[in-house]
C-alpha atoms as a PDB file:
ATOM      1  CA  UNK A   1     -28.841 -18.406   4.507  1.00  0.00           C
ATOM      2  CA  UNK A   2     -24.880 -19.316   4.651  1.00  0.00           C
ATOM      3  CA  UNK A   3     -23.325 -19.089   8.034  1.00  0.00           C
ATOM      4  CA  UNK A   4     -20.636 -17.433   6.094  1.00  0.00           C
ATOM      5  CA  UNK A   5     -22.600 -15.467   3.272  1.00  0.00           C
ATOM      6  CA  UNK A   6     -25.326 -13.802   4.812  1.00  0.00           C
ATOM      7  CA  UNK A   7     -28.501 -12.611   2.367  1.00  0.00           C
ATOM      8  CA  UNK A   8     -27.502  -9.167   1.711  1.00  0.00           C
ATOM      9  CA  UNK A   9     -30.150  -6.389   3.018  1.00  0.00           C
ATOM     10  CA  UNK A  10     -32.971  -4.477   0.279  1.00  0.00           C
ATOM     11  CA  UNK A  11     -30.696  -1.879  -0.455  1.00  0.00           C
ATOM     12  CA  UNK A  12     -26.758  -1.628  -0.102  1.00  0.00           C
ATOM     13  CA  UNK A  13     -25.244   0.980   2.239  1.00  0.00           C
ATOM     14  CA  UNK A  14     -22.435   2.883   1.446  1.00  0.00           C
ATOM     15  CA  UNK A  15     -19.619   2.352   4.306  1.00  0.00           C
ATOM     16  CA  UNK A  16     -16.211   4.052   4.005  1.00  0.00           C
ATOM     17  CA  UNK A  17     -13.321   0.878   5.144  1.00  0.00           C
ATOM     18  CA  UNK A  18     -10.673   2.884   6.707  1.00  0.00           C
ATOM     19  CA  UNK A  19      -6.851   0.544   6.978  1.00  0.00           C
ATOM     20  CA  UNK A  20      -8.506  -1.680   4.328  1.00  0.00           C
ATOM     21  CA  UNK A  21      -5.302  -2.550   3.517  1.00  0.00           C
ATOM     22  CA  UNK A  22      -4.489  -4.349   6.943  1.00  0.00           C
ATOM     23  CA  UNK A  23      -5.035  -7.596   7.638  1.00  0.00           C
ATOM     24  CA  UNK A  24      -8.585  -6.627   9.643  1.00  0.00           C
ATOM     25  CA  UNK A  25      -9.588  -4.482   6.518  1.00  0.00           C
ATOM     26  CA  UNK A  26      -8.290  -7.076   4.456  1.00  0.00           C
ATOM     27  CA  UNK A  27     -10.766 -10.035   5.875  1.00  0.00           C
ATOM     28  CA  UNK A  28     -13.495  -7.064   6.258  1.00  0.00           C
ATOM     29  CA  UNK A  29     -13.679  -6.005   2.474  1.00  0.00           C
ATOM     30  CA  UNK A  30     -14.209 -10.194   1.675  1.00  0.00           C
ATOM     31  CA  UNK A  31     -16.974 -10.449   4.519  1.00  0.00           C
ATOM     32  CA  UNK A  32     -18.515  -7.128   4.968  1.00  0.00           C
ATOM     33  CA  UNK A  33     -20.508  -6.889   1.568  1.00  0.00           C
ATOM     34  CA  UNK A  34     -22.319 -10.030   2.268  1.00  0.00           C
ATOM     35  CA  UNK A  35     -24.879  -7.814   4.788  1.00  0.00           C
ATOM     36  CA  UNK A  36     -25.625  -5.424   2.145  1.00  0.00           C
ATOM     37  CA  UNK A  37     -22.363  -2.966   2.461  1.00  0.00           C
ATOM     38  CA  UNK A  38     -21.273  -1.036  -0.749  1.00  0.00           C
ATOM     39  CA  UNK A  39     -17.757  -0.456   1.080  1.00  0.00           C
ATOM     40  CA  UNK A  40     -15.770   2.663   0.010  1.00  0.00           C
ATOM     41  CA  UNK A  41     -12.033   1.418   0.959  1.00  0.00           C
ATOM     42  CA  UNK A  42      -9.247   3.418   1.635  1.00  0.00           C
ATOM     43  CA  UNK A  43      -5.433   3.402   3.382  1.00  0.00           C
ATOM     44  CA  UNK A  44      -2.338   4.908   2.748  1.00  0.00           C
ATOM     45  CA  UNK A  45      -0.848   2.551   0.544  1.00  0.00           C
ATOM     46  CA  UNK A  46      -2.558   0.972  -2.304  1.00  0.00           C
ATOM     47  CA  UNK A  47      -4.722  -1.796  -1.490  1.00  0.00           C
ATOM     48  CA  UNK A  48      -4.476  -4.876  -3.556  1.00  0.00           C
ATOM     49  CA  UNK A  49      -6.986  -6.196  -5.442  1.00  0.00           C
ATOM     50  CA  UNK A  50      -9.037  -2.540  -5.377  1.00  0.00           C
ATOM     51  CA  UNK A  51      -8.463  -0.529  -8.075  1.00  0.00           C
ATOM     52  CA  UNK A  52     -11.318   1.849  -6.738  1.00  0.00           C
ATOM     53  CA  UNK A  53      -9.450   2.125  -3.590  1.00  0.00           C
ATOM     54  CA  UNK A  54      -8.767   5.850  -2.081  1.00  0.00           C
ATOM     55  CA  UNK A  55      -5.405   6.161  -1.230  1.00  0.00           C
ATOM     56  CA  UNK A  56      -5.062   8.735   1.203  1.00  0.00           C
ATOM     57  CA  UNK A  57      -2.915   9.145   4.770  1.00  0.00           C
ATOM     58  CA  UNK A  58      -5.793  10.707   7.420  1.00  0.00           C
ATOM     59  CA  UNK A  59      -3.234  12.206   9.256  1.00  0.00           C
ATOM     60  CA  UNK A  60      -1.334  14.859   6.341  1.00  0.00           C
ATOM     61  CA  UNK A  61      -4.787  15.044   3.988  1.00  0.00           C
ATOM     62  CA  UNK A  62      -6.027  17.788   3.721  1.00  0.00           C
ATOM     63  CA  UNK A  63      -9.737  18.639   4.507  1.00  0.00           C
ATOM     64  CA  UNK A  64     -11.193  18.878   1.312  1.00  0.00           C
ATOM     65  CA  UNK A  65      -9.466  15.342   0.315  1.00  0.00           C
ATOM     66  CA  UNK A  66     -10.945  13.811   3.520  1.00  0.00           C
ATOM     67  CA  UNK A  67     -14.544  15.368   2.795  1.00  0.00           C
ATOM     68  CA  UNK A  68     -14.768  14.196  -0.811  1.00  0.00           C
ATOM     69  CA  UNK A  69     -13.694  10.769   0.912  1.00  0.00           C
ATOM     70  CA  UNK A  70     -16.874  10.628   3.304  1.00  0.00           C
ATOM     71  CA  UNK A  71     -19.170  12.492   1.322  1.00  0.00           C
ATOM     72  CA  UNK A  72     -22.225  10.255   0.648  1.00  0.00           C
ATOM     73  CA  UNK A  73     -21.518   7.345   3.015  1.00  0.00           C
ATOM     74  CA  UNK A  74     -23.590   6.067   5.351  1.00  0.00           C
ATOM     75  CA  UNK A  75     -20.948   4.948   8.154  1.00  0.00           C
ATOM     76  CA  UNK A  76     -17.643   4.556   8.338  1.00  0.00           C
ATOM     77  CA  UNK A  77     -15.539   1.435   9.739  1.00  0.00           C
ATOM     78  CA  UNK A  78     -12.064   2.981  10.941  1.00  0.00           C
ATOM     79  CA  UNK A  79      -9.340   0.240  10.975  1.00  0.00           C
ATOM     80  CA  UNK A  80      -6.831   2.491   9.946  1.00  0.00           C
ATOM     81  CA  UNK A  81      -3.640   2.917  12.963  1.00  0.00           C
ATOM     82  CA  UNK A  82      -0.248   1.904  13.484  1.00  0.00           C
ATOM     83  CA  UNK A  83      -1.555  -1.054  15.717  1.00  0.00           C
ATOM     84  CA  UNK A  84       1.806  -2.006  17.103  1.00  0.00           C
ATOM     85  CA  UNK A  85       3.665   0.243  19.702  1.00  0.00           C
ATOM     86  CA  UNK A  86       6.018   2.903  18.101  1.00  0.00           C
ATOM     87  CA  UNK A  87       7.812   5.922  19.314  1.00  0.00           C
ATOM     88  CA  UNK A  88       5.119   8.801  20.720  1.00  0.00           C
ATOM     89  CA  UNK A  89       5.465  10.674  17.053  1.00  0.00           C
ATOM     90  CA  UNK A  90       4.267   8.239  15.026  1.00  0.00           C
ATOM     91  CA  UNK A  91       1.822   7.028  16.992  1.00  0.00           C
ATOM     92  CA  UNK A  92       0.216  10.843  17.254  1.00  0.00           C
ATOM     93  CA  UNK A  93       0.114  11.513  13.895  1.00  0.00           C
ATOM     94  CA  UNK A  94      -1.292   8.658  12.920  1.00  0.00           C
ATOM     95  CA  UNK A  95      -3.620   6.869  15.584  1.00  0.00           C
ATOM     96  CA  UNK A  96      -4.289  10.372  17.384  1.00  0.00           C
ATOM     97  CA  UNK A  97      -4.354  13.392  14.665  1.00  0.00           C
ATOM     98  CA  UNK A  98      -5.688  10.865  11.786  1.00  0.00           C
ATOM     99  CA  UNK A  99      -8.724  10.102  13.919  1.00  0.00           C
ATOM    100  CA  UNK A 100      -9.458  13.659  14.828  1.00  0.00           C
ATOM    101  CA  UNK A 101      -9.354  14.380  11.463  1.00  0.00           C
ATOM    102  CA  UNK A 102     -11.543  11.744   9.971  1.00  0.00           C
ATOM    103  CA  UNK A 103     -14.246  12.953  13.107  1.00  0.00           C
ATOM    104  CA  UNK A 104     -14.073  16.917  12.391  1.00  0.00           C
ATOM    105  CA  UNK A 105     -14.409  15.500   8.689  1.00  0.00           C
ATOM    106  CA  UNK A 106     -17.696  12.903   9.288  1.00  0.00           C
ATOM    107  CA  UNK A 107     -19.345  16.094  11.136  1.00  0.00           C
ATOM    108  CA  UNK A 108     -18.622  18.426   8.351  1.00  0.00           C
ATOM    109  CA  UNK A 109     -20.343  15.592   5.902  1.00  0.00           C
ATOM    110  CA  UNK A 110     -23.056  14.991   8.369  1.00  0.00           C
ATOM    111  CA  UNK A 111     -22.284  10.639   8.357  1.00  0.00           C
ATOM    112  CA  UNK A 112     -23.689  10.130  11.993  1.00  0.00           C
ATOM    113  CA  UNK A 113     -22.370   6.509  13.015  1.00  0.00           C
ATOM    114  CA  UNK A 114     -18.344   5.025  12.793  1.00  0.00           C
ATOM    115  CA  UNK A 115     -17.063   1.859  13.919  1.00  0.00           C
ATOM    116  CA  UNK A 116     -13.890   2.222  15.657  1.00  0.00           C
ATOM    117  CA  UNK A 117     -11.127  -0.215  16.365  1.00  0.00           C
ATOM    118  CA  UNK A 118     -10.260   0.255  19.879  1.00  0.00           C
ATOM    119  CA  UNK A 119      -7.766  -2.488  21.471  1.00  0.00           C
ATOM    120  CA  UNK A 120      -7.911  -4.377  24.622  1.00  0.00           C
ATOM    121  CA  UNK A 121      -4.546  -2.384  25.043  1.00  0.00           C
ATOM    122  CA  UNK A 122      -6.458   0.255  25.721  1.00  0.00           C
ATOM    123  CA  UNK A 123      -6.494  -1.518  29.375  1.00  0.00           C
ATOM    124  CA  UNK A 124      -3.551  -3.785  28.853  1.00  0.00           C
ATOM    125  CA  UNK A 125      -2.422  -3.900  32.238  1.00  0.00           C
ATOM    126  CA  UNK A 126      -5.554  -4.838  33.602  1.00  0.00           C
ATOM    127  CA  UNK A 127      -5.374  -8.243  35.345  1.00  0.00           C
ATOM    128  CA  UNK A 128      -5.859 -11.231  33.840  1.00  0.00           C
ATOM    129  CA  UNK A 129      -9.324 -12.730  36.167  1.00  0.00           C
ATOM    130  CA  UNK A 130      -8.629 -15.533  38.192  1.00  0.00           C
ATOM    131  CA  UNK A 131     -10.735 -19.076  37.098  1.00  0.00           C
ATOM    132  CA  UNK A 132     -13.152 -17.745  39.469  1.00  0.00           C
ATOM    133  CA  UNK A 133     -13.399 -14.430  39.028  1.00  0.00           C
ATOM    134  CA  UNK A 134     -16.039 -12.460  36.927  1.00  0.00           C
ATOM    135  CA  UNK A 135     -15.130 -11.616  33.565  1.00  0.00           C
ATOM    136  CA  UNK A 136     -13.473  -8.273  33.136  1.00  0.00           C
ATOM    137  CA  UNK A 137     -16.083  -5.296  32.728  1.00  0.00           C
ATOM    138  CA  UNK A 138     -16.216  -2.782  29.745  1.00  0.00           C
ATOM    139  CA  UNK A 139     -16.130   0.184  32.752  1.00  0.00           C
ATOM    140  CA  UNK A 140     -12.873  -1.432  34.079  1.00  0.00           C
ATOM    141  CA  UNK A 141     -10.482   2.168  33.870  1.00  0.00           C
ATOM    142  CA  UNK A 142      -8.013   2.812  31.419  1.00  0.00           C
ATOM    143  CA  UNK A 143      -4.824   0.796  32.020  1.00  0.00           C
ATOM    144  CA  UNK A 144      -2.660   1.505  28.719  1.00  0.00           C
ATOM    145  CA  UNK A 145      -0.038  -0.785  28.018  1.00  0.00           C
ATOM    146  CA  UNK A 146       1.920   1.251  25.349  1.00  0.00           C
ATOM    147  CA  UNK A 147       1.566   4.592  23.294  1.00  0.00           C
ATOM    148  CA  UNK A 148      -0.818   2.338  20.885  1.00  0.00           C
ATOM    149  CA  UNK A 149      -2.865   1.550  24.098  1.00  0.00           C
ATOM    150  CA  UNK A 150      -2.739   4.889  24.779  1.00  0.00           C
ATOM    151  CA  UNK A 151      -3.720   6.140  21.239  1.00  0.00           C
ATOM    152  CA  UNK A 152      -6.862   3.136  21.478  1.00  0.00           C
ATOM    153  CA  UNK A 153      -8.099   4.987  24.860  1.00  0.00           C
ATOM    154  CA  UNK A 154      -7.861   8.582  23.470  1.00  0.00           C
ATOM    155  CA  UNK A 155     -10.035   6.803  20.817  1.00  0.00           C
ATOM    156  CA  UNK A 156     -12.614   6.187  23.188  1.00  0.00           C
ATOM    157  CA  UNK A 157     -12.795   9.440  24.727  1.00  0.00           C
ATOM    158  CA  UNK A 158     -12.495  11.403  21.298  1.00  0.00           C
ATOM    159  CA  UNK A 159     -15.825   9.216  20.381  1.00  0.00           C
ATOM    160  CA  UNK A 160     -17.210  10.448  23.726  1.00  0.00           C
ATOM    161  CA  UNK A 161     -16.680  13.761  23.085  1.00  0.00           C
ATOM    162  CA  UNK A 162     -17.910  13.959  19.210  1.00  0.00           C
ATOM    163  CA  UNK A 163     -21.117  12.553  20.613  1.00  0.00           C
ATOM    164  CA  UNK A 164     -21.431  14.772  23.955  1.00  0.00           C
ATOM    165  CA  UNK A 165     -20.876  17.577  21.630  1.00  0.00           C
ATOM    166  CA  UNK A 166     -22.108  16.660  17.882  1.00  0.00           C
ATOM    167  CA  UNK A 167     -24.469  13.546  18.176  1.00  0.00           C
ATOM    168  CA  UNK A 168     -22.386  11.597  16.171  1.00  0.00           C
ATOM    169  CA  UNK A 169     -22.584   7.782  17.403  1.00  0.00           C
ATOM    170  CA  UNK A 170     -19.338   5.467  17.539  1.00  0.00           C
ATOM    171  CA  UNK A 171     -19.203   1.732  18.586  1.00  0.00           C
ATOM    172  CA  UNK A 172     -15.703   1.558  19.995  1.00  0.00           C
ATOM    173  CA  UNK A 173     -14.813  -2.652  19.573  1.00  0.00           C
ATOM    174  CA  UNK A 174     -11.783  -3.484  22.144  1.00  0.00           C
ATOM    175  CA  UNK A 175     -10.763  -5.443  19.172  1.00  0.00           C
ATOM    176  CA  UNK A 176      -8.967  -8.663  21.084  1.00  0.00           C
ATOM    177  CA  UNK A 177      -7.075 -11.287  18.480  1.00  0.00           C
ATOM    178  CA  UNK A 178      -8.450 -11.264  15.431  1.00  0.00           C
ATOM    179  CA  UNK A 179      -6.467 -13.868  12.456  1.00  0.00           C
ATOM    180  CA  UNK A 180      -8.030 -16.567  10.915  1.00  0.00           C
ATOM    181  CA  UNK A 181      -7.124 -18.954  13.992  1.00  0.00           C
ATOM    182  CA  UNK A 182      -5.410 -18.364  16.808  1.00  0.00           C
ATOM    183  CA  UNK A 183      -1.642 -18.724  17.289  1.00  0.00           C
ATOM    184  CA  UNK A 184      -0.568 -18.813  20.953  1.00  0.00           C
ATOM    185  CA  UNK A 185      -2.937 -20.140  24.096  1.00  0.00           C
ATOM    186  CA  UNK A 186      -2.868 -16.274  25.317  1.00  0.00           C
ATOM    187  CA  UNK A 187      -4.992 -16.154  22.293  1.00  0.00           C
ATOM    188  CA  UNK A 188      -7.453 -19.177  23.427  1.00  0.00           C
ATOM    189  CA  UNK A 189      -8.921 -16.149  25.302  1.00  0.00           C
ATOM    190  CA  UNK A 190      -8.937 -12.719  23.104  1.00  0.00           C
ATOM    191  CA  UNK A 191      -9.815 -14.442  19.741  1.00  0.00           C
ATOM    192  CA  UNK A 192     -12.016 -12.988  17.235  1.00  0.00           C
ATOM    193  CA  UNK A 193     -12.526 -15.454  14.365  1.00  0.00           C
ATOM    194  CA  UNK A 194     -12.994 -13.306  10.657  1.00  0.00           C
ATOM    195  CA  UNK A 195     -17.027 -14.256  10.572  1.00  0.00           C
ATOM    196  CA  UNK A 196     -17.788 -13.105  13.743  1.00  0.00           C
ATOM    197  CA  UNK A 197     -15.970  -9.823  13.169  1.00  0.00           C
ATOM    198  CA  UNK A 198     -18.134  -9.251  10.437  1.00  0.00           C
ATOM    199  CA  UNK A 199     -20.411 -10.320  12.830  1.00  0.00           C
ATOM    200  CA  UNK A 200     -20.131  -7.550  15.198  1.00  0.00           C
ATOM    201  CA  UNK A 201     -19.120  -4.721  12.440  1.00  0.00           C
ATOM    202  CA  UNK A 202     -22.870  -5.358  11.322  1.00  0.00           C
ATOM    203  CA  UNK A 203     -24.639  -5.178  14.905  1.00  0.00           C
ATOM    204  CA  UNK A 204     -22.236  -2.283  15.780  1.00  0.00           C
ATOM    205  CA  UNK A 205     -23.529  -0.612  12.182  1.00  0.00           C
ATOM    206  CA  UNK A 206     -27.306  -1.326  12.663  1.00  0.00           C
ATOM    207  CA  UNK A 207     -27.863  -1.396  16.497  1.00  0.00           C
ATOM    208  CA  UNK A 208     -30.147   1.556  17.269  1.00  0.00           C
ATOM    209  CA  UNK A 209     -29.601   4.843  19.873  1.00  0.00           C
ATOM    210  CA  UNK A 210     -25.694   3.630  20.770  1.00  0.00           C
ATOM    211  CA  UNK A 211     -24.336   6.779  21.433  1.00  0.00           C
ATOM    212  CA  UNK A 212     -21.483   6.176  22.306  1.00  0.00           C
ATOM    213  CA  UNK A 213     -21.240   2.709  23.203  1.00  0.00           C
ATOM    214  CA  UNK A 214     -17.624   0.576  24.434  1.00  0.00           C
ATOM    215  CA  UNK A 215     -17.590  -2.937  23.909  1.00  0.00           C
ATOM    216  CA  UNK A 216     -15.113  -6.164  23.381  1.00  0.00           C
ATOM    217  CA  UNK A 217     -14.430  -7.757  20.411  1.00  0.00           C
ATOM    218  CA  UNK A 218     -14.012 -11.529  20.557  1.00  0.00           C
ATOM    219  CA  UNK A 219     -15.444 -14.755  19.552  1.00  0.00           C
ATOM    220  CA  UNK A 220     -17.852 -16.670  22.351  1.00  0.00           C
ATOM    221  CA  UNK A 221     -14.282 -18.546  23.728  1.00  0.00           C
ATOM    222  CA  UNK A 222     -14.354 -20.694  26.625  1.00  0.00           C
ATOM    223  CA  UNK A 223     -11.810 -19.341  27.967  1.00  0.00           C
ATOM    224  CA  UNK A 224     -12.762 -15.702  27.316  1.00  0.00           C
ATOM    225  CA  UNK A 225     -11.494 -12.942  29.748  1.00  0.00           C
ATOM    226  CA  UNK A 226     -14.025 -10.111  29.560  1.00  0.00           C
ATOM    227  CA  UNK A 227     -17.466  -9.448  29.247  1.00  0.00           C
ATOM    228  CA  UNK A 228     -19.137  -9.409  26.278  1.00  0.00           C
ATOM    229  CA  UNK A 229     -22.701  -8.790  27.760  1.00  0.00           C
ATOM    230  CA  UNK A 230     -22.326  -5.262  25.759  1.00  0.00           C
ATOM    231  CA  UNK A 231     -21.631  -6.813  22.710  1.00  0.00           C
ATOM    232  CA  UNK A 232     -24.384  -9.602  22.493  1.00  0.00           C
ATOM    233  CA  UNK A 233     -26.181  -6.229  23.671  1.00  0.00           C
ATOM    234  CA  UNK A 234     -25.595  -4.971  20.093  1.00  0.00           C
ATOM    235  CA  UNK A 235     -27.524  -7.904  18.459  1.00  0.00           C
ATOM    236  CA  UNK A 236     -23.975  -9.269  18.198  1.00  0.00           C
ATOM    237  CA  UNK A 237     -24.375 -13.294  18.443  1.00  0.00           C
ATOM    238  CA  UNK A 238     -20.545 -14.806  17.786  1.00  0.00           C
ATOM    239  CA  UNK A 239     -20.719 -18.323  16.789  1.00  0.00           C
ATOM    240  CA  UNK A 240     -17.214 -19.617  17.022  1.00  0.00           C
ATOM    241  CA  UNK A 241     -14.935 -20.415  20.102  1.00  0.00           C
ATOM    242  CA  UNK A 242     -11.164 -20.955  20.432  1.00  0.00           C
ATOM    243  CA  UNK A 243     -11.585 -24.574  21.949  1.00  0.00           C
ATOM    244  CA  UNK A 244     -11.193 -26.035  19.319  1.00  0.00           C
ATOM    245  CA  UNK A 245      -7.545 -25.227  19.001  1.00  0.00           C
ATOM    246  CA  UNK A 246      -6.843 -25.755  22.550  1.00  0.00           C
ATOM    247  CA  UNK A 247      -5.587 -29.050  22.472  1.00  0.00           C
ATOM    248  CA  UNK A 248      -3.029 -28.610  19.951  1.00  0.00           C
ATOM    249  CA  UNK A 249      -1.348 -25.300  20.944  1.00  0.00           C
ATOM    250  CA  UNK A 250      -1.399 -26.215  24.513  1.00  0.00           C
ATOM    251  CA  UNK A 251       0.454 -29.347  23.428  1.00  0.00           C
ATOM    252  CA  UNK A 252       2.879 -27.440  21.762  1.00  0.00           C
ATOM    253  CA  UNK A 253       3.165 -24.028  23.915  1.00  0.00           C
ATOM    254  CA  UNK A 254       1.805 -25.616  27.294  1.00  0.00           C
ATOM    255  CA  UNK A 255      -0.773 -24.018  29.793  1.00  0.00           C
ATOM    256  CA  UNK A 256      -0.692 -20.314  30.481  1.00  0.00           C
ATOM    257  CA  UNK A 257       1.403 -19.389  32.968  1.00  0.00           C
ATOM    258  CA  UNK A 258      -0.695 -16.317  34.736  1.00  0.00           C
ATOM    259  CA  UNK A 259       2.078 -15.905  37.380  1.00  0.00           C
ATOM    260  CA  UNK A 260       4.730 -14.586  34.555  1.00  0.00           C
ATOM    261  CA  UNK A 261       4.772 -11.135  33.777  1.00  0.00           C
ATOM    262  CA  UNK A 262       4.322 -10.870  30.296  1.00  0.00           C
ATOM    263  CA  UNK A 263       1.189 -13.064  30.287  1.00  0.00           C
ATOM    264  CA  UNK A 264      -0.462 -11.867  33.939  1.00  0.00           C
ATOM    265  CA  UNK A 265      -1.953  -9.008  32.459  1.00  0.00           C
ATOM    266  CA  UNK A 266      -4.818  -8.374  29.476  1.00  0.00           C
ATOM    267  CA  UNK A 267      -1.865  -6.764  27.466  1.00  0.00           C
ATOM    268  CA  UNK A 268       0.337  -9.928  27.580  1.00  0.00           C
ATOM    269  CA  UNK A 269       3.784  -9.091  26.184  1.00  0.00           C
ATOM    270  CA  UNK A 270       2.825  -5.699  25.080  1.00  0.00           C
ATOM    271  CA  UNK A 271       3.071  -4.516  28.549  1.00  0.00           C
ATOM    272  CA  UNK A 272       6.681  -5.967  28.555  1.00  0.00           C
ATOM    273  CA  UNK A 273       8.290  -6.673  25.623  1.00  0.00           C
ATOM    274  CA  UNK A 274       5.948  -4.847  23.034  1.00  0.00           C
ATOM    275  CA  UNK A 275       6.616  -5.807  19.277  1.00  0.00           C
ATOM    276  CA  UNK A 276       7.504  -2.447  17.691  1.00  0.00           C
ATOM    277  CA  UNK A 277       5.825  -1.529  14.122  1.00  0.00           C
ATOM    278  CA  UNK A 278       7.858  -0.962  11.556  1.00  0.00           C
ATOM    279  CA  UNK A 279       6.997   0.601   8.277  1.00  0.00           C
END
């Protein structure tokens, strides 16, 4: 079996790809379908390369157009938000109302299990641990760096409460750094290489009785910040580190200066200079 092809499963399972236009949906419909996943995508804009692609805005559809769009999946993966910070509005509509609306419409079609992309922003100003301090824990409180942290913790609770109340299970991945390598030391710690994304979308799809379980989304890095005892928990086992580009950004960027503002906190710049998203 290929570290990077897995043997797909007996049968394929129909997941709908929410934001499979962004560059997270993007790596997830190349490496998802290797575990067996027929993958429904879907985003707002056209999405290159998928002619079968839905193209459809969760926050203005309507509910019939967001039924037809989960009727007969298994699961769904939701990528889909404005995952930089924007003004309150924007970030409502469509990190806040566009997930309500793809929950009320998974209950209506009865799909029982989603894989949401939370954000370490979700407690961005959370301190960065010490070198001898224990990794930071998935119960650590909501520290929000920015209306998109904000949106990524209402996430969290929304899964809560469609599970308290419906029985409909979510994985909620704190979703650190994830590129194809990593491009600043901060990153040495939050990375989440492409493979082991896929990685952890498949234990997050397949783990049994989750409820509604928060975890962190990274690669196994050395230098890794927070716990990821809940994820390995999933059947998640990541297989690359950051190390290996430690040398050379270090070299070029220098050491991490903790003591700075912008990179003393999980949120790094976001919870001082955030980089605004523009559409």
């Amino acid at each position: 079996m290929s570290e990077n092809h897995p043997a797909a499963g007996p049968a394929p399972r129909t997941v709908l790809l929410t934001g499979a236009a962004g560059g997270v949906g993007t790596l997830m419909r190349d490496l998802l379908p290797a575990y067996g996943y027929e993958l429904r995508p879907t985003d707002l804009r056209p999405v290159e390369g998928a002619p079968e692609a839905l193209t459809l805005d969760l926050a203005t559809a309507d509910d019939d157009a967001l039924r037809t769009a989960l009727r007969g999946v298994d699961a769904v993966v939701h990528l889909a938000a404005i995952s930089q910070e924007a003004d309150f509005a924007r970030i409502l509509a469509a990190n806040i109302r566009g997930t309500q609306a793809l929950y009320e419409a998974a209950r209506a079609e009865g799909v029982r299990r989603l894989v949401v992309a939370s954000s370490h922003h979700a407690v961005g100003f959370t301190p960065v641990p010490g070198e001898d301090a224990p990794p930071v824990p998935v119960e650590t409180p909501h520290r929000p760096d920015t209306f998109y942290g904000l949106s990524k913790a209402f996430g969290e609770d929304l899964a809560q409460l469609y599970w308290d109340r419906h029985g409909i299970e979510t994985v909620s991945v704190r979703i650190g750094s994830c590129y194809p390598e990593p491009a600043s030391v901060r990153m040495l710690s939050t990375w989440l290489s492409p493979g082991d994304a896929a990685r952890l979308f498949h234990a997050a799809l397949t783990a049994p009785h989750v409820g509604h379980t928060v975890v962190y989304g990274s690669s196994a890095n050395t230098r890794l910040w927070w716990d990821l005892a809940p994820t390995r928990a999933l059947g998640y086992e990541p297989r690359d580190d950051s190390e290996r580009y430690a040398a050379e950004l270090i070299a070029r960027h220098g050491e991490l200066d903790t003591s700075a503002a912008d990179q003393s906190r999980l949120g790094g710049h976001f919870c001082t200079d955030p980089p605004r998203w523009r559409p």
